[in-house]
N, C-alpha and C. Protein backbone atom coordinates (compact mmCIF):
# COMPACT_ATOMS: atom_id res chain seq x y z
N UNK A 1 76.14 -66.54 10.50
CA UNK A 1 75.65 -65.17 10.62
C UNK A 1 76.25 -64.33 9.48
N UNK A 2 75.14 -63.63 8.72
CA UNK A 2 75.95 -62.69 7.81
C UNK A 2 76.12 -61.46 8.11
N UNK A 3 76.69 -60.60 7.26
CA UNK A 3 77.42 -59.39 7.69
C UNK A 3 76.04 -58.31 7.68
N UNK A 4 75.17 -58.52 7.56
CA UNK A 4 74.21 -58.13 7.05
C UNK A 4 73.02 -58.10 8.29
N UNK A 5 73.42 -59.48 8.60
CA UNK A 5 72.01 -59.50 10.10
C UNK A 5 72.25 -58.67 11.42
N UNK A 6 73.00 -57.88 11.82
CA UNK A 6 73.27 -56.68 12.47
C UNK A 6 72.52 -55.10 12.28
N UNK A 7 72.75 -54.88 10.96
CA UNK A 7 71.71 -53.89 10.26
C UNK A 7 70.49 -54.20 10.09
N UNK A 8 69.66 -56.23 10.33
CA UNK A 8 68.69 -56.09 9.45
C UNK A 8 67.98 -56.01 11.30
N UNK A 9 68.85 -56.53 12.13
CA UNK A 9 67.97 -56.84 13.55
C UNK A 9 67.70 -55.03 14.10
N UNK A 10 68.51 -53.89 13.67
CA UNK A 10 68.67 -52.64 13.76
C UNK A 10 67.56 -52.18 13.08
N UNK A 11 66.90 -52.50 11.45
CA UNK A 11 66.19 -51.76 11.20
C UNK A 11 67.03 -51.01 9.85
N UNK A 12 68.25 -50.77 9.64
CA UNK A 12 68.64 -49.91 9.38
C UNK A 12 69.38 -50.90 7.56
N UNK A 13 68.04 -50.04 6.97
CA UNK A 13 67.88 -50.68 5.50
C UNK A 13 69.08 -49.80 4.74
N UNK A 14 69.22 -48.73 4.86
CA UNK A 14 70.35 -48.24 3.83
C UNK A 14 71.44 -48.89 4.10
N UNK A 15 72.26 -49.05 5.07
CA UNK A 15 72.88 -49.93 5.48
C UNK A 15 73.19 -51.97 4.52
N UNK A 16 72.05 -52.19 5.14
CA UNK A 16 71.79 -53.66 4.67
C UNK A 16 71.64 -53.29 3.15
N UNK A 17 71.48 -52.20 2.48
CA UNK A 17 70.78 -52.33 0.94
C UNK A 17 72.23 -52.25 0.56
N UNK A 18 73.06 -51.59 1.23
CA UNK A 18 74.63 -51.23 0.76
C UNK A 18 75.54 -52.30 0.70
N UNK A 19 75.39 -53.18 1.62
CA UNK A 19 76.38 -54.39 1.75
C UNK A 19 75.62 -55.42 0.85
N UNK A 20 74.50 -55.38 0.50
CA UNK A 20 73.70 -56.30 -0.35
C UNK A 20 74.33 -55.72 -1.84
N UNK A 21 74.20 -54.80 -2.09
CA UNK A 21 74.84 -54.16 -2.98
C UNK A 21 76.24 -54.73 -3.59
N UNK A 22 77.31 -54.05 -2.35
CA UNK A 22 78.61 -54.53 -2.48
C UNK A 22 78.74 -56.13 -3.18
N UNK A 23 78.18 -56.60 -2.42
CA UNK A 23 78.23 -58.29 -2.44
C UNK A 23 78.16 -59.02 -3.84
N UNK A 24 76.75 -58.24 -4.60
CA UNK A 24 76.36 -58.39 -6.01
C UNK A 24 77.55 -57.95 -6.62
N UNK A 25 78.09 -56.44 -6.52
CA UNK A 25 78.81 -55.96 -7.12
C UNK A 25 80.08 -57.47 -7.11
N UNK A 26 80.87 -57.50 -6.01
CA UNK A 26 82.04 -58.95 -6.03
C UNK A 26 81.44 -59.87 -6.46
N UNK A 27 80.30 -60.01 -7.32
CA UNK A 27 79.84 -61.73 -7.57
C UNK A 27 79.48 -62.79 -6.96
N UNK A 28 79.13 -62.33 -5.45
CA UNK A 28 78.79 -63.47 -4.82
C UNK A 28 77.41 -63.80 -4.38
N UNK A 29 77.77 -65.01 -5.02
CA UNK A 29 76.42 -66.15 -5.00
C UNK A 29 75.22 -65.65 -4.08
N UNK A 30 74.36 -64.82 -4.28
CA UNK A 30 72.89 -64.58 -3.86
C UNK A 30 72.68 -65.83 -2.97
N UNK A 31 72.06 -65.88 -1.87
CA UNK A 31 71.85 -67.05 -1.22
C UNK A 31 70.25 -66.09 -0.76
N UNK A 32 69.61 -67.21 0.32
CA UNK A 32 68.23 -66.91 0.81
C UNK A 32 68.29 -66.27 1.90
N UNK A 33 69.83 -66.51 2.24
CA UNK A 33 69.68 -65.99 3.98
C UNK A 33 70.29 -64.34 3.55
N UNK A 34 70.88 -63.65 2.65
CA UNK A 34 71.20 -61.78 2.27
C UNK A 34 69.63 -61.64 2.50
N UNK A 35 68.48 -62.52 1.15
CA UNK A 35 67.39 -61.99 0.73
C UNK A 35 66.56 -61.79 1.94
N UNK A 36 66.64 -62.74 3.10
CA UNK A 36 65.71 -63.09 4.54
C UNK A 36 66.44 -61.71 5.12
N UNK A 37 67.58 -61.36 5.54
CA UNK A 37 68.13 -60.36 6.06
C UNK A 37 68.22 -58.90 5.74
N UNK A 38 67.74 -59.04 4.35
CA UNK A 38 67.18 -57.90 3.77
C UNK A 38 65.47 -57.27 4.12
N UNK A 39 65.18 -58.45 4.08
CA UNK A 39 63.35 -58.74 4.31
C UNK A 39 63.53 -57.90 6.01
N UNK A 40 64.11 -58.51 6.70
CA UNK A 40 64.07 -58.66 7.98
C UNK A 40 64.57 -56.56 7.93
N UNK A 41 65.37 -56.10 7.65
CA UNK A 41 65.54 -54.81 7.86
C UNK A 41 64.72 -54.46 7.45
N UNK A 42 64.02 -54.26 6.48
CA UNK A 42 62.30 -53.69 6.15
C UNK A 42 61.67 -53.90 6.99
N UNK A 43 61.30 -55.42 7.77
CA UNK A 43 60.36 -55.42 8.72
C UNK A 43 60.73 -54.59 9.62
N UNK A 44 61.65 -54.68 10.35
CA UNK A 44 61.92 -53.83 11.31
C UNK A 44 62.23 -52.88 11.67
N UNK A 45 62.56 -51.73 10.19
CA UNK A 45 62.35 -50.49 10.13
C UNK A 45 60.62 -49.78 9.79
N UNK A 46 59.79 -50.89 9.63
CA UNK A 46 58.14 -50.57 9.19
C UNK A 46 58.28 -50.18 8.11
N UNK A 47 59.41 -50.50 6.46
CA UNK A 47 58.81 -49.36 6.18
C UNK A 47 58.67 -50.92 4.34
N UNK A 48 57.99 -50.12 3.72
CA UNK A 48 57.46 -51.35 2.56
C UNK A 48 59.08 -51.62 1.57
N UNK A 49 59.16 -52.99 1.28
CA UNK A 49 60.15 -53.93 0.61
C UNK A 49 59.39 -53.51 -1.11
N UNK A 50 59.90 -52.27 -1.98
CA UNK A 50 59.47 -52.76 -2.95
C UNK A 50 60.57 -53.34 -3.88
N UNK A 51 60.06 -54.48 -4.37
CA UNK A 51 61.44 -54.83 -5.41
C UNK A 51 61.93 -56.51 -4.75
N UNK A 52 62.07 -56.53 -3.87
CA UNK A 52 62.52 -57.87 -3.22
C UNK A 52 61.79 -58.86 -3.89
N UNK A 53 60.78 -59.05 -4.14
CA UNK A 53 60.68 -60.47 -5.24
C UNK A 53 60.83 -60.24 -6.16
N UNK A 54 61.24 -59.49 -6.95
CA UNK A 54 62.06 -59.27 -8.47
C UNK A 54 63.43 -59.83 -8.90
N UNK A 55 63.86 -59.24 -7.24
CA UNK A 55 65.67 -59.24 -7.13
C UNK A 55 65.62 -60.88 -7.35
N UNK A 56 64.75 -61.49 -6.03
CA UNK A 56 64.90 -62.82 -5.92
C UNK A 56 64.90 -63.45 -7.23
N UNK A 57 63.78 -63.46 -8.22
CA UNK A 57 63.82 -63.97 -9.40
C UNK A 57 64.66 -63.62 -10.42
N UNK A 58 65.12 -62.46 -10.26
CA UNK A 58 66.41 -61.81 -11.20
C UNK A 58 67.92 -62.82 -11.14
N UNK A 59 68.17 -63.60 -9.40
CA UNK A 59 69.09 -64.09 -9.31
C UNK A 59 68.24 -66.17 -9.12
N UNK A 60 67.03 -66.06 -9.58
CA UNK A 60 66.95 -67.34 -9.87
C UNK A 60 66.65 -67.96 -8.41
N UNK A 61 66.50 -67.44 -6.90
CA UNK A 61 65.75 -67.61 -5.65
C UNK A 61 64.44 -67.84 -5.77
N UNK A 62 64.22 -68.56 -5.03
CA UNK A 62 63.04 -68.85 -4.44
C UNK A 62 62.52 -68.71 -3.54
N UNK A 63 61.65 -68.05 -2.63
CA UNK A 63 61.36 -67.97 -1.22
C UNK A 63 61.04 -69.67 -0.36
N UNK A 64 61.80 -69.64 0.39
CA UNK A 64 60.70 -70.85 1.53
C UNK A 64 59.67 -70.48 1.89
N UNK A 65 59.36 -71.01 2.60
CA UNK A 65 58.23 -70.83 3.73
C UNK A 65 57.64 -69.47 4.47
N UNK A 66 59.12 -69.63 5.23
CA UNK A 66 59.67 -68.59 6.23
C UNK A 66 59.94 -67.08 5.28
N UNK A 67 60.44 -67.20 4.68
CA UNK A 67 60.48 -65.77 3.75
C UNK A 67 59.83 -65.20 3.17
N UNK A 68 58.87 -66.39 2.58
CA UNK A 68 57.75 -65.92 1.80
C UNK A 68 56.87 -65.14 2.71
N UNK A 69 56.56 -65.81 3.81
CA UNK A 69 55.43 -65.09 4.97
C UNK A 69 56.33 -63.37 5.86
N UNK A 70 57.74 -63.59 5.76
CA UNK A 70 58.36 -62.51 6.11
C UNK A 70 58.08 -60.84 5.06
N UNK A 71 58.10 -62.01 3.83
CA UNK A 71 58.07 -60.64 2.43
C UNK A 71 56.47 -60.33 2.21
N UNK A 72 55.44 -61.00 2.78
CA UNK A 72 54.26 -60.85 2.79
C UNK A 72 54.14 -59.78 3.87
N UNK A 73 54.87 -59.83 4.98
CA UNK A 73 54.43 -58.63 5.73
C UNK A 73 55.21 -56.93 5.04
N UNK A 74 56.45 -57.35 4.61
CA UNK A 74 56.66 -55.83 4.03
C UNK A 74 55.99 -55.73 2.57
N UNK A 75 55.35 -56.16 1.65
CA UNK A 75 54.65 -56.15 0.45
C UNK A 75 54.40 -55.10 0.93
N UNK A 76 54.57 -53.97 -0.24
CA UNK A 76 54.15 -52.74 -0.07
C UNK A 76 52.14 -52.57 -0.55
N UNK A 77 51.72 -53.74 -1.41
CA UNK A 77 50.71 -53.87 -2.02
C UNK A 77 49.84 -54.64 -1.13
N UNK A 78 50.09 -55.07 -0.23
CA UNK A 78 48.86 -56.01 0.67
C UNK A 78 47.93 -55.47 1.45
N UNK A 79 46.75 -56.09 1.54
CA UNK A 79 45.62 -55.88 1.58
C UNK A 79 45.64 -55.76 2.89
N UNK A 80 45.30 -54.61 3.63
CA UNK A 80 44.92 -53.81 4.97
C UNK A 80 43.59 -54.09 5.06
N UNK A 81 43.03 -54.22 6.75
CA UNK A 81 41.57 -53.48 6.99
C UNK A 81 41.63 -52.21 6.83
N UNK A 82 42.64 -51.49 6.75
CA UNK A 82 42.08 -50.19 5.74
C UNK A 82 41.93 -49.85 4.32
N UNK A 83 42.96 -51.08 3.82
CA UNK A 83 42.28 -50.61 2.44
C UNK A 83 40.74 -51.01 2.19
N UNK A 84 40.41 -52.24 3.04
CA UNK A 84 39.20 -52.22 2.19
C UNK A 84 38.54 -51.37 2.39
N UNK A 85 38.47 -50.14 3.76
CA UNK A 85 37.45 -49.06 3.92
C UNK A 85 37.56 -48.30 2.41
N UNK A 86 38.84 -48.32 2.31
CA UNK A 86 38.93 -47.45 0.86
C UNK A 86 38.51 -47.82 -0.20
N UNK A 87 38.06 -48.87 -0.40
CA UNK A 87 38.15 -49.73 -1.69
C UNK A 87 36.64 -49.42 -1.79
């Protein structure tokens, strides 16, 4: 369990963006499970992940499976039945 999955099951992204932060700042090794726990506080605050597949490729991550379909729901750019009314 990271220090991180408390804030991300809460919702509460400033939080999780801060200790994600810290962490980079000490040098430590980016893993999948900060990036999933990061994902996971976006989901569960509703509100859009922009930047999270950048970071990932910035530190050389890859999404699985499971993350990839997690970061597909906060994509701030994905395709709604409302956008297409708009479109």
């Amino acid at each position: 369990m990271t220090i991180m999955e408390p804030y991300a099951k809460r919702g509460d992204v400033h939080n999780a963006e801060k200790i994600f932060y810290c962490l980079r700042q000490a040098n430590h090794i980016s893993k999948i499970s900060l990036f999933r726990a990061l994902a996971q506080a976006y989901k569960n605050a509703k509100l859009p992940a922009y930047g999270i597949s950048e970071r990932m490729k910035a530190d050389n991550q890859f999404p699985n499976k499971a993350l990839a379909g997690q970061l597909a729901l906060v994509d701030p750019f994905r395709k709604t039945p409302v956008s297409d009314l708009l479109d």
